[in-house]
C-alpha atoms as a PDB file:
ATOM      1  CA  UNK A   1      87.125 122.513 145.920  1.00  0.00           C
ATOM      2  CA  UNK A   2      89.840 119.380 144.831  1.00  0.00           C
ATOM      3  CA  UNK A   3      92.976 119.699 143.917  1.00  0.00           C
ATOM      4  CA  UNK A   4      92.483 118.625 140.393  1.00  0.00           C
ATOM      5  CA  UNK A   5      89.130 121.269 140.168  1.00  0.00           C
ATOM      6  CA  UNK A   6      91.455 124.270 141.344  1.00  0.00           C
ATOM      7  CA  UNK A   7      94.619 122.721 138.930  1.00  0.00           C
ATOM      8  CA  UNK A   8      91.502 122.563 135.497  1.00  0.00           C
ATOM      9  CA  UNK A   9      89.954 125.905 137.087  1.00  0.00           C
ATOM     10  CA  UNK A  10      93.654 127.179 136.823  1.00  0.00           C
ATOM     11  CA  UNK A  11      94.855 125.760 133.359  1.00  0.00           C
ATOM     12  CA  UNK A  12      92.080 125.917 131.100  1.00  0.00           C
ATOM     13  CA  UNK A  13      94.226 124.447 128.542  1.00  0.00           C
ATOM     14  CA  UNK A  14      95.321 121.413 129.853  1.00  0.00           C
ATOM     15  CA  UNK A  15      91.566 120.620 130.409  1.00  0.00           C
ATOM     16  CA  UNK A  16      91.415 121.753 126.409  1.00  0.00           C
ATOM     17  CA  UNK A  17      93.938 119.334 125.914  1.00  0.00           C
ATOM     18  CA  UNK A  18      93.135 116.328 127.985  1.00  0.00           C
ATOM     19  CA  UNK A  19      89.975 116.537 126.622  1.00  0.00           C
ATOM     20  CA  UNK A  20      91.073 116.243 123.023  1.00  0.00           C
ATOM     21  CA  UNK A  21      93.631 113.517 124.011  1.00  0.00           C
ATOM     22  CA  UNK A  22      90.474 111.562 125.636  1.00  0.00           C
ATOM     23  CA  UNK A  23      88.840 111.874 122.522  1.00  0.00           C
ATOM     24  CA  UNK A  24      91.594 110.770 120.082  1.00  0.00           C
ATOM     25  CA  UNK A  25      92.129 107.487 122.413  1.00  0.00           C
ATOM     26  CA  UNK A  26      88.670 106.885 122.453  1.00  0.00           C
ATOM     27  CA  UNK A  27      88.562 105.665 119.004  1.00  0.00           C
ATOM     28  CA  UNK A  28      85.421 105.862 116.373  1.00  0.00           C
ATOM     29  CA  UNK A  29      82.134 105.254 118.355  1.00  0.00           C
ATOM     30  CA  UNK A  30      79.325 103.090 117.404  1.00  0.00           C
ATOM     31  CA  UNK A  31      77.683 103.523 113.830  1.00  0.00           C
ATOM     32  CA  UNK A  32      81.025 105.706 113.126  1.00  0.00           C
ATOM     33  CA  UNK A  33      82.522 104.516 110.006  1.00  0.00           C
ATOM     34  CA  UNK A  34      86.186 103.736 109.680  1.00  0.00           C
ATOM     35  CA  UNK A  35      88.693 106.366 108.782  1.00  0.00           C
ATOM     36  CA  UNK A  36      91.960 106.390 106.825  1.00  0.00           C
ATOM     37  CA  UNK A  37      94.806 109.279 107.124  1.00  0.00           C
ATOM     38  CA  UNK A  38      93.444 112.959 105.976  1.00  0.00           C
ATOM     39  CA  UNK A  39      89.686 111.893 107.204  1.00  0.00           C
ATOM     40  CA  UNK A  40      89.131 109.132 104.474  1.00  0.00           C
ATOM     41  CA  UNK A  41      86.765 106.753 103.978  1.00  0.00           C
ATOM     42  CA  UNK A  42      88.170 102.977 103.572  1.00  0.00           C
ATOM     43  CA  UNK A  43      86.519 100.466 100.863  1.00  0.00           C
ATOM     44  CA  UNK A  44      87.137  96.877 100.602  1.00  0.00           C
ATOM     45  CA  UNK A  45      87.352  95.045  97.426  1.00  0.00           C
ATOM     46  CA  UNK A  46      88.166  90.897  97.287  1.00  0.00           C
ATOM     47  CA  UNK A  47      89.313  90.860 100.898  1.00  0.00           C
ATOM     48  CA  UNK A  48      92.076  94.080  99.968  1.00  0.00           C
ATOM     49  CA  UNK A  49      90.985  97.268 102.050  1.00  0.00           C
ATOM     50  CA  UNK A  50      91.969 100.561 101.251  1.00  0.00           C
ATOM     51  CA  UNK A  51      91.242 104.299 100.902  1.00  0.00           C
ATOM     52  CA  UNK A  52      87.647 105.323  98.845  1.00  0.00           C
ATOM     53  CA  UNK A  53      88.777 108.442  97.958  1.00  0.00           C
ATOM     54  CA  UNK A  54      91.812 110.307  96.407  1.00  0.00           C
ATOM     55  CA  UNK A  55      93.685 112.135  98.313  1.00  0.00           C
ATOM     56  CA  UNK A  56      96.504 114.558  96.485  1.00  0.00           C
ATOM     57  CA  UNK A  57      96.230 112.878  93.153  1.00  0.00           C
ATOM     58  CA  UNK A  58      96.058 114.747  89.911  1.00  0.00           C
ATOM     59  CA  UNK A  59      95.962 112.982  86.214  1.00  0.00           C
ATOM     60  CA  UNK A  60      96.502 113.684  82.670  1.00  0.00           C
ATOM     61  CA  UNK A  61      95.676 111.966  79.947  1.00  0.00           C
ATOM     62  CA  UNK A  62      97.715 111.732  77.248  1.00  0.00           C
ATOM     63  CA  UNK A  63      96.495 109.777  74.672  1.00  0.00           C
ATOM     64  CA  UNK A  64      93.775 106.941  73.631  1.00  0.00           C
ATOM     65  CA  UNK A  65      93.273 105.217  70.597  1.00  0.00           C
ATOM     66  CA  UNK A  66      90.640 103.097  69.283  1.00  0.00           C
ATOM     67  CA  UNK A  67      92.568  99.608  69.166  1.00  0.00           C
ATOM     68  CA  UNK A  68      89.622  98.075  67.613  1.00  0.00           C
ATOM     69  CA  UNK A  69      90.253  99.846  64.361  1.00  0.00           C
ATOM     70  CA  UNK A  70      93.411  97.826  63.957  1.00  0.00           C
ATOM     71  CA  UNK A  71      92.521  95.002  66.254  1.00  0.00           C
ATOM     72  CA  UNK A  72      88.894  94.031  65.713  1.00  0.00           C
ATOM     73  CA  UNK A  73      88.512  90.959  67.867  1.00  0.00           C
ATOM     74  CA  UNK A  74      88.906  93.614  70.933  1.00  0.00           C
ATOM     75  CA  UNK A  75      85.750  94.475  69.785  1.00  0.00           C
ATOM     76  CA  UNK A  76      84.988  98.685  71.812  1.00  0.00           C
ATOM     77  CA  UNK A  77      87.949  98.096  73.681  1.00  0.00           C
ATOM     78  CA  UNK A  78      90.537 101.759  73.831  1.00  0.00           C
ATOM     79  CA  UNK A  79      94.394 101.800  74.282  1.00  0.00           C
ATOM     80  CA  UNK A  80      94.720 104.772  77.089  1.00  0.00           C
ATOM     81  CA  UNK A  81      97.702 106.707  78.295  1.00  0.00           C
ATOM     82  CA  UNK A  82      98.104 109.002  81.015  1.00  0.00           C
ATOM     83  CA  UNK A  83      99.854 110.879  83.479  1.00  0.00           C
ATOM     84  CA  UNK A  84      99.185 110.340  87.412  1.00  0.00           C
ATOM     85  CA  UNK A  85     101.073 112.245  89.948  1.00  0.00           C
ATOM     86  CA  UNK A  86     100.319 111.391  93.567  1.00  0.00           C
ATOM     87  CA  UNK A  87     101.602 114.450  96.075  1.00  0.00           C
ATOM     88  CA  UNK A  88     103.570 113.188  99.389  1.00  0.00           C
ATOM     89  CA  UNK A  89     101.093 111.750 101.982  1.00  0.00           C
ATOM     90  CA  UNK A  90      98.680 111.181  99.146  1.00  0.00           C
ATOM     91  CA  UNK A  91      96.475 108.283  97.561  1.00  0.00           C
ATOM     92  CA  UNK A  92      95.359 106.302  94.868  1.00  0.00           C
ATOM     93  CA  UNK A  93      92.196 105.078  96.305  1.00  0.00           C
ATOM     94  CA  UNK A  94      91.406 101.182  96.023  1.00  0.00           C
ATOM     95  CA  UNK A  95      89.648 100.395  92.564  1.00  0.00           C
ATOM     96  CA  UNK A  96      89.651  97.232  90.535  1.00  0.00           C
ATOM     97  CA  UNK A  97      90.627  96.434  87.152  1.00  0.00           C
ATOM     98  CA  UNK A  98      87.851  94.266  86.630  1.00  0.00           C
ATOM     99  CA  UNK A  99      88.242  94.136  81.961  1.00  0.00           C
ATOM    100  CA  UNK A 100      90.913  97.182  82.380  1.00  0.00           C
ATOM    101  CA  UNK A 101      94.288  95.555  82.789  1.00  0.00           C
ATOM    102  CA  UNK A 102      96.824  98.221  82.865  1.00  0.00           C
ATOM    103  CA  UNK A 103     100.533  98.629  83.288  1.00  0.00           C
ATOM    104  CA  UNK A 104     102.483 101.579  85.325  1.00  0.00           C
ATOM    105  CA  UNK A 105     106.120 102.896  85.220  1.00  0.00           C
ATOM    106  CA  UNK A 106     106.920 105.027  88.354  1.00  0.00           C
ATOM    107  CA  UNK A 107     108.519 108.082  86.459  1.00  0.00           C
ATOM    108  CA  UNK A 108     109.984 109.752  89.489  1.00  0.00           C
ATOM    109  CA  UNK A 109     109.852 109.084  93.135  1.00  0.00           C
ATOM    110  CA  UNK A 110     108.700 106.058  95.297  1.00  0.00           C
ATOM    111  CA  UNK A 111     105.368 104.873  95.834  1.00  0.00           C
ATOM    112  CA  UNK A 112     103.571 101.860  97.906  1.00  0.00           C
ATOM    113  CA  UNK A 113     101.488  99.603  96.160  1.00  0.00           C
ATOM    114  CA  UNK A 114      98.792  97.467  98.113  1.00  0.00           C
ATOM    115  CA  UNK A 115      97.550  94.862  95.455  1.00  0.00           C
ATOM    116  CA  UNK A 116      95.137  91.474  95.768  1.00  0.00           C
ATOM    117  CA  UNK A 117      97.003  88.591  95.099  1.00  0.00           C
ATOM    118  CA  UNK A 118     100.362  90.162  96.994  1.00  0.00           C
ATOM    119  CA  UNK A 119     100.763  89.281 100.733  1.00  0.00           C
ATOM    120  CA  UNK A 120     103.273  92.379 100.849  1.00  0.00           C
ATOM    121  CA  UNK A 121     103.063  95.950  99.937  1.00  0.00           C
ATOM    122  CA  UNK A 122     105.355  96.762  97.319  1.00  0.00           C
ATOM    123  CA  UNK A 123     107.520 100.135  97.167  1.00  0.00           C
ATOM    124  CA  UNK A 124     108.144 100.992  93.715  1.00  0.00           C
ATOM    125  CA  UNK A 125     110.839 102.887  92.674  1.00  0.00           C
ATOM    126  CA  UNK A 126     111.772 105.200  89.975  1.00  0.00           C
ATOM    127  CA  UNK A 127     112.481 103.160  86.721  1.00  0.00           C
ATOM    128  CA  UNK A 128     110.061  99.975  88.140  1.00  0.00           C
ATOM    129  CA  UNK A 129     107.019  98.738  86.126  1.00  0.00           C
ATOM    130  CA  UNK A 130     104.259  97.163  87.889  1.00  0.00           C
ATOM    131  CA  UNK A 131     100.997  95.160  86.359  1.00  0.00           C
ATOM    132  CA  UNK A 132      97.383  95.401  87.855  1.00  0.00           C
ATOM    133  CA  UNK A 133      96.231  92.055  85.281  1.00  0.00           C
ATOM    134  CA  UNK A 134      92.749  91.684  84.758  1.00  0.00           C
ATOM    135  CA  UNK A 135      90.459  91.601  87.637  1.00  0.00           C
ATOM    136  CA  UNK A 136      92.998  93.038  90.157  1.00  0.00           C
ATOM    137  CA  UNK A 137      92.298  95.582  92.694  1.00  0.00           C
ATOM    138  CA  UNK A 138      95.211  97.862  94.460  1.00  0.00           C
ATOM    139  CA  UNK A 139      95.818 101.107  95.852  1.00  0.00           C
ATOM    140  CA  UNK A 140      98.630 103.074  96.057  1.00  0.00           C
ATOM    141  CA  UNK A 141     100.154 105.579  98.737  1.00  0.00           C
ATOM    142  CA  UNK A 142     103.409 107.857  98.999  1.00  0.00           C
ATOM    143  CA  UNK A 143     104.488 107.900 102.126  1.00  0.00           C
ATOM    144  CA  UNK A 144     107.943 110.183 101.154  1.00  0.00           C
ATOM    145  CA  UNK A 145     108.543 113.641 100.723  1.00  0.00           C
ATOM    146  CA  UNK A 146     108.687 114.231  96.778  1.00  0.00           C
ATOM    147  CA  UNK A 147     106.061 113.837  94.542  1.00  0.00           C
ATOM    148  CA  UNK A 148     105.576 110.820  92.464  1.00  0.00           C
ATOM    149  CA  UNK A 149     105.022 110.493  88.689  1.00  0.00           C
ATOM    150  CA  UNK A 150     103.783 107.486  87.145  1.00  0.00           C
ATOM    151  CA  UNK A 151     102.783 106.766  83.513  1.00  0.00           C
ATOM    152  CA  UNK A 152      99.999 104.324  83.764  1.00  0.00           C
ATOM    153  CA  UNK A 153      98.837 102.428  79.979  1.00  0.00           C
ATOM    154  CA  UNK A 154      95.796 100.441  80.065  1.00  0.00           C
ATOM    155  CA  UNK A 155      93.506  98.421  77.668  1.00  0.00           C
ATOM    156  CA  UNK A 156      89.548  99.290  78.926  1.00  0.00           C
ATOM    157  CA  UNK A 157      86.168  99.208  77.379  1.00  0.00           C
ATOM    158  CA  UNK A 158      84.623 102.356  75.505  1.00  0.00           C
ATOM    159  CA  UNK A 159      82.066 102.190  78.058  1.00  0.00           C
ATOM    160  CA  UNK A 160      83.917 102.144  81.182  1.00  0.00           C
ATOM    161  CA  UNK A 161      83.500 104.805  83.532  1.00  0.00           C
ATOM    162  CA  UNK A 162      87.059 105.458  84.033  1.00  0.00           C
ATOM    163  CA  UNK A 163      87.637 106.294  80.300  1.00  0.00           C
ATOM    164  CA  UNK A 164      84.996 109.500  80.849  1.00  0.00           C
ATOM    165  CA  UNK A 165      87.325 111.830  79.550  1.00  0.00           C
ATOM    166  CA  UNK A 166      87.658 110.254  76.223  1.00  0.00           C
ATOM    167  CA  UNK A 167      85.612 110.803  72.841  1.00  0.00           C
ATOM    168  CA  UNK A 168      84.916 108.146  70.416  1.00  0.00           C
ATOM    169  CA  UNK A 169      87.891 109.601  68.211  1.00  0.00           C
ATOM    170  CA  UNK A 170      90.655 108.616  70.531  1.00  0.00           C
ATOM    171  CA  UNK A 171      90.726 111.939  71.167  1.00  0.00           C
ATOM    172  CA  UNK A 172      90.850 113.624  74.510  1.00  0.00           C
ATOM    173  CA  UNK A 173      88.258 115.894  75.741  1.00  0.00           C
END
């Protein structure tokens, strides 16, 4: 028997643990897909790649109104306001804003925004506005220890998915 057979026959757990190490290092094998922090799938829209799925976000909506009662050319088009809170470590998963421009003021706490058309990542701060215009996609990501709060406004059509939630009222369901 070798050294290093009676040293793993001796310490189970280092073989345990070299053989989790191994596997870390090894990195995704063939046909795996790749993986963001807390197991996440990563999407990429107009070259900007990001995580598919949320990842301690929660959101309220507060209000939406039917603009095109008082603004007709907008045609179906609602006003919406919400609520988004995004828990430390967590994400706003990369989405576009393809006919749903929208405009967000960070509430409390400090958040990264990734964002086509900005070279950088931005940290936003409590008190800063940010715009996604028309056709933008981002996603967002607090990497500190507090919760952020962010009240997002945005202009989309009736039909959009992301305006699920909303009845033909203005109401919320």
């Amino acid at each position: 028997m070798s050294k290093l057979e009676r040293t793993l026959k001796q310490r189970p757990l280092a073989l345990a643990g070299l053989t989790v190490l191994l596997a870390a290092c090894a990195g995704p094998s063939a046909g795996e897909s790749r993986k963001a922090a807390g197991n996440t799938e990563m999407k990429t829209i107009d070259g900007l790649t990001g995580p598919a799925m949320p990842v301690g976000e929660s959101e309220r909506e507060v209000r939406t109104y039917d603009i095109a009662q008082n603004l007709p050319q907008l045609g179906t088009h609602l006003f919406r306001t919400r609520y988004v809170d995004v828990a430390p470590g967590g994400v706003v998963p990369i989405h576009s804003h393809t006919n749903r421009p929208s405009l967000y003021l960070i509430t409390s706490g400090e958040i990264m925004v990734h964002q086509t058309g900005i070279a950088e990542p931005l940290l936003l701060k409590t008190g800063d506005s940010h715009m996604a215009a028309e056709g933008a996609a981002h996603w967002w990501e607090n990497k500190g220890t507090e919760k952020v709060a962010i009240w997002v406004a945005d202009i989309c059509p009736e039909d959009d998915p992301m305006v699920k939630m909303c009845d033909k009222t203005g109401e919320t369901q």
